[in-house]
Protein backbone atom coordinates (compact mmCIF):
# COMPACT_ATOMS: atom_id res chain seq x y z
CA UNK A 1 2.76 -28.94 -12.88
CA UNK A 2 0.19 -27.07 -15.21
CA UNK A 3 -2.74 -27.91 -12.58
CA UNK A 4 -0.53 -25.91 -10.09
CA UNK A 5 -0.20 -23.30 -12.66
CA UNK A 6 -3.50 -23.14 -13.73
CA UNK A 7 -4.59 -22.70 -10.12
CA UNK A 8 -1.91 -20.45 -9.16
CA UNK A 9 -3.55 -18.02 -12.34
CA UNK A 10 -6.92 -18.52 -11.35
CA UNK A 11 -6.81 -17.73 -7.79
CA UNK A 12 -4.86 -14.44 -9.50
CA UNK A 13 -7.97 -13.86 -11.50
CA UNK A 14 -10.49 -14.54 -9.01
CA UNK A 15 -8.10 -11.92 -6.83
CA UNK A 16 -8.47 -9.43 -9.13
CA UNK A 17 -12.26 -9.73 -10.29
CA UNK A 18 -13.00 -9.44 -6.11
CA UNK A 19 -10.96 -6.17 -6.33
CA UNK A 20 -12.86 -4.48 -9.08
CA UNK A 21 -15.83 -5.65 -7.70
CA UNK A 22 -15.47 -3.94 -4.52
CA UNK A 23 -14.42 -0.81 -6.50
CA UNK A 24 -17.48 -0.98 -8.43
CA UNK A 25 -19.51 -1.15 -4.61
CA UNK A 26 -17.46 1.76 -3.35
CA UNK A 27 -17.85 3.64 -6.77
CA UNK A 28 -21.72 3.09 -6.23
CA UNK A 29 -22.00 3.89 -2.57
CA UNK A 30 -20.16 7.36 -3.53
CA UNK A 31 -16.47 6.55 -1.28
CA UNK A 32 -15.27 8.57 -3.71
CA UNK A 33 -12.24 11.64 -3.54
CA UNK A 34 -11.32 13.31 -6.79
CA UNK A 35 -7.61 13.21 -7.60
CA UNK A 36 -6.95 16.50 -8.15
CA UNK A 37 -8.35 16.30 -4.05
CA UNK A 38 -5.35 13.53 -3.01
CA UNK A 39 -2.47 14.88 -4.66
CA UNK A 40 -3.21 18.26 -3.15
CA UNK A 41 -3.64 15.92 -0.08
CA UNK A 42 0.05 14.50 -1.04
CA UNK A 43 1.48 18.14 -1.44
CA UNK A 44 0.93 19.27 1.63
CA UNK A 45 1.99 16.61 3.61
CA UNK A 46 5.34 16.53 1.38
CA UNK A 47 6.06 20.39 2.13
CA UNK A 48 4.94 19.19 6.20
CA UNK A 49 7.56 16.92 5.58
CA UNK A 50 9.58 18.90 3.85
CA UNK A 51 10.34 16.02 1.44
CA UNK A 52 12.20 16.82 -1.77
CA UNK A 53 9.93 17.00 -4.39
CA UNK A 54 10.92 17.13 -8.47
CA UNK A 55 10.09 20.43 -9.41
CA UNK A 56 7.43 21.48 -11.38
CA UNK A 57 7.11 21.99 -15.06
CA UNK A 58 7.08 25.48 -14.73
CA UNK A 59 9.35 26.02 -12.17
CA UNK A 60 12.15 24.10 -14.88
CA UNK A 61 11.64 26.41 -17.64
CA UNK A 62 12.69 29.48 -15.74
């Protein structure tokens, strides 16, 4: 049982290393898009949507 295990977590690891890896190639190759960029992305399509949203910080204190 601890071979399966021990396989199980190493194909998890191996997984995981091939992810940051190809994060590292993309980070090099400059596929990049600021965050500030996607949730402003995320914004607008919520009010296309008109999904609720929480409100803001701001818009609470009021």
């Amino acid at each position: 049982m601890s071979d399966v295990a021990s396989d199980s977590a190493q194909r998890q690891t191996i997984a995981l290393l091939n992810i940051l890896a190809l994060g590292s190639s993309e980070i090099a190759q400059g596929k990049l898009t600021a965050a500030a960029n996607v949730f402003g992305e995320l914004d607008r399509l919520d009010k296309e949507d008109g999904a609720w949203r929480p409100p803001m910080r701001s818009e609470r204190q009021r």
